[in-house]
C-alpha atoms as a PDB file:
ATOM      1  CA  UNK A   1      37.296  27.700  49.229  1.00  0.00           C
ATOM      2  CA  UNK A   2      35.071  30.811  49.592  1.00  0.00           C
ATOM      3  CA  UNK A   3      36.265  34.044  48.735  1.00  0.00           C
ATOM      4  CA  UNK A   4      34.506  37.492  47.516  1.00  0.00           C
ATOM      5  CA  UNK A   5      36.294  39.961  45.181  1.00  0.00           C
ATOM      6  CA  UNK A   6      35.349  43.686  46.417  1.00  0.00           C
ATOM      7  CA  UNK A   7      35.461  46.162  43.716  1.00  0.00           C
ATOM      8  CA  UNK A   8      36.639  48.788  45.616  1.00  0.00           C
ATOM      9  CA  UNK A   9      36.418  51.627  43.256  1.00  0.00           C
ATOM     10  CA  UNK A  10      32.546  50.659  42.360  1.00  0.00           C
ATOM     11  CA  UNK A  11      31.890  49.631  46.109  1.00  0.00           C
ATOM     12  CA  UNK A  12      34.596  50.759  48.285  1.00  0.00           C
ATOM     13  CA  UNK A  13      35.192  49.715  51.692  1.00  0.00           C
ATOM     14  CA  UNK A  14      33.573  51.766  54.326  1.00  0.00           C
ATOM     15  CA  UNK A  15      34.199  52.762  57.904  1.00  0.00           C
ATOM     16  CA  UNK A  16      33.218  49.476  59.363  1.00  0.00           C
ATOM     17  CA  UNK A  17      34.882  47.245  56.359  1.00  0.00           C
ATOM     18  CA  UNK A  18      38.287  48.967  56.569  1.00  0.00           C
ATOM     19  CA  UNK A  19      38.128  48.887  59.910  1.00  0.00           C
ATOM     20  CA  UNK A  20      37.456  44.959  60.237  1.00  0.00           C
ATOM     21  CA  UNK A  21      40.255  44.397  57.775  1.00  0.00           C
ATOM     22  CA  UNK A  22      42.566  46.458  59.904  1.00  0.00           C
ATOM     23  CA  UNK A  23      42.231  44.092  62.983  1.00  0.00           C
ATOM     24  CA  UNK A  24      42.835  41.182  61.121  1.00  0.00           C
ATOM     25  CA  UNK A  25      45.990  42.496  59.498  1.00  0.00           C
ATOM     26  CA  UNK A  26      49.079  40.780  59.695  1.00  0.00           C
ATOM     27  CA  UNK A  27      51.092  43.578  57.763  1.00  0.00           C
ATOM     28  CA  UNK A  28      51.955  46.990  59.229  1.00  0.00           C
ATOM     29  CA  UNK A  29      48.607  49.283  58.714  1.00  0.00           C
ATOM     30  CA  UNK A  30      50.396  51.876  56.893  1.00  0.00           C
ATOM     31  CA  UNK A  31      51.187  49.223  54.300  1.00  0.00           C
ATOM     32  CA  UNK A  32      47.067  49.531  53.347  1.00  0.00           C
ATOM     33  CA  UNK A  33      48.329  52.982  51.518  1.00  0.00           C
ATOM     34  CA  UNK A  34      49.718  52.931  48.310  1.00  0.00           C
ATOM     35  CA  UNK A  35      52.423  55.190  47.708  1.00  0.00           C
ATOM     36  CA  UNK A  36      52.315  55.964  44.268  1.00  0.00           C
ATOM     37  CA  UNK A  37      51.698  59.177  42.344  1.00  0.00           C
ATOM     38  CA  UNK A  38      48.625  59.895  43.366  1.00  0.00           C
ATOM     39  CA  UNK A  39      49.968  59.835  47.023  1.00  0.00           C
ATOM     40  CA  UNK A  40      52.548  61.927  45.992  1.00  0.00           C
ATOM     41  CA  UNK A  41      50.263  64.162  43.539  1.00  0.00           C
ATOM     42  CA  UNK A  42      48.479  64.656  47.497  1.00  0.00           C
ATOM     43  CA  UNK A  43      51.821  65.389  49.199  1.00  0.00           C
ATOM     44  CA  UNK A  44      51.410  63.169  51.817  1.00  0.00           C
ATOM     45  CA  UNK A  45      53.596  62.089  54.104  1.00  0.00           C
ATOM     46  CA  UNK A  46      54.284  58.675  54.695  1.00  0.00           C
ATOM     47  CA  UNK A  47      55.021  58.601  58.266  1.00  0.00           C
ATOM     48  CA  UNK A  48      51.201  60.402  58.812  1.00  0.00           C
ATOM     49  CA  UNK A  49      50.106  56.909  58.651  1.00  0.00           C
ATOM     50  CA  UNK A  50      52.755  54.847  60.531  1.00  0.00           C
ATOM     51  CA  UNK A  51      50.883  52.490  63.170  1.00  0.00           C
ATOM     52  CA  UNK A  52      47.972  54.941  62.784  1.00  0.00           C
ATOM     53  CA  UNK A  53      44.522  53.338  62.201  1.00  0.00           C
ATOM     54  CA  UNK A  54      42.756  55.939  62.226  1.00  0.00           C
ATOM     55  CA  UNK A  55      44.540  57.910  59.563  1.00  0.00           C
ATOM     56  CA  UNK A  56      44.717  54.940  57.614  1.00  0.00           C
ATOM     57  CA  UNK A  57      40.983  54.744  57.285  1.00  0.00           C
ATOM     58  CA  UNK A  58      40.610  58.448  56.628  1.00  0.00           C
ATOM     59  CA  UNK A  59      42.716  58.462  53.760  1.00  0.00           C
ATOM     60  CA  UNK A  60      41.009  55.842  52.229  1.00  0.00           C
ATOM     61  CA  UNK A  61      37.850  56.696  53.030  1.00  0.00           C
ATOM     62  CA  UNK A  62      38.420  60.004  51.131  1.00  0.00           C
ATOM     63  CA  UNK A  63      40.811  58.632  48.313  1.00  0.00           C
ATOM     64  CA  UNK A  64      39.745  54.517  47.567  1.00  0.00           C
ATOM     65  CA  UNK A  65      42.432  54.829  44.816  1.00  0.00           C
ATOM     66  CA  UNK A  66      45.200  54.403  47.528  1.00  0.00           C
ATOM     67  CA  UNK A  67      44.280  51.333  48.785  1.00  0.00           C
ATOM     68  CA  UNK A  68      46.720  48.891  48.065  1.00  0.00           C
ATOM     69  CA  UNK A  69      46.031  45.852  46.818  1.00  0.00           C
ATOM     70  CA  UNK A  70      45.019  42.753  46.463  1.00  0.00           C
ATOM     71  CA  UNK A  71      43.979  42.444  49.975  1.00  0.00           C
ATOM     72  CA  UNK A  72      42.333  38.973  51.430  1.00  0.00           C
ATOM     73  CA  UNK A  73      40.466  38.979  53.637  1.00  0.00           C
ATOM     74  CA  UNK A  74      39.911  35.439  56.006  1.00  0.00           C
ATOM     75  CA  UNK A  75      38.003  34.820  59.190  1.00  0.00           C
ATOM     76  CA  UNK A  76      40.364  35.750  61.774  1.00  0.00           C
ATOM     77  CA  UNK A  77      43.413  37.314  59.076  1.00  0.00           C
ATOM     78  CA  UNK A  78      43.994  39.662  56.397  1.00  0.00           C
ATOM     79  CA  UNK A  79      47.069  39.869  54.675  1.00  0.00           C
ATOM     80  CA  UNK A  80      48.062  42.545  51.614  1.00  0.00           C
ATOM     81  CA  UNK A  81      48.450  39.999  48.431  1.00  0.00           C
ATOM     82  CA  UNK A  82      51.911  41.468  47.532  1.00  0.00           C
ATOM     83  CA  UNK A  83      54.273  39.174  46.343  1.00  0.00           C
ATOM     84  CA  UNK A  84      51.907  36.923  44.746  1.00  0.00           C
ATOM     85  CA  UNK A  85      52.941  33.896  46.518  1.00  0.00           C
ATOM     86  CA  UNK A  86      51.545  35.257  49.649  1.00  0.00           C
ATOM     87  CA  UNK A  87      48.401  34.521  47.490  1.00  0.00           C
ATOM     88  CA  UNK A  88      48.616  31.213  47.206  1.00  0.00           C
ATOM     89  CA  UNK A  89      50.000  30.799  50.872  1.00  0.00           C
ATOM     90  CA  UNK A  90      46.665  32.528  51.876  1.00  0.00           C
ATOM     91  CA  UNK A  91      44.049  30.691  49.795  1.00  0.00           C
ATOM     92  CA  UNK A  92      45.461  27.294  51.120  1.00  0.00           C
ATOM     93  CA  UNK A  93      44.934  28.323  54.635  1.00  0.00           C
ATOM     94  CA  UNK A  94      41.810  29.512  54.194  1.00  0.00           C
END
């Protein structure tokens, strides 16, 4: 099993990353954007980023701390690690 952990606020993904784990996605894009305080401390709206890519990667681009995670990352999937088992579902695929 070969896997990399990305420590996104040290090395956060870029353009090209983000957008790579985006087309591999099995969950909703907007799902990629935490909505916690800091989200709301930004007054975001939700629905901004709502099958919308390219807001998606702007907002993280500008604000790492909102990505949600974990997120793996395989050859041809990527999946948000949330509930755990979805983990271990993952990893055994891979």
């Amino acid at each position: 099993m070969k896997h990399r952990v990305v420590l996104y606020i040290k090395e956060p993904p870029g353009r090209e990353e983000l957008e790579t784990i985006i087309s591999r996605l099995e969950d909703p894009v907007e799902d990629l954007v935490r909505k916690d305080s800091k989200f709301k401390k930004l007054e975001l709206d939700p629905e901004t980023f709502v099958d919308n890519p390219d807001a998606v990667i702007e907002i993280l681009i500008k604000h790492k701390q909102l990505l949600q995670r974990p997120v793996l990352v395989g050859e041809s999937k990527a999946i948000i690690g949330r509930p755990k088992a979805r983990i271990v579902e993952f990893l055994s695929e891979v």
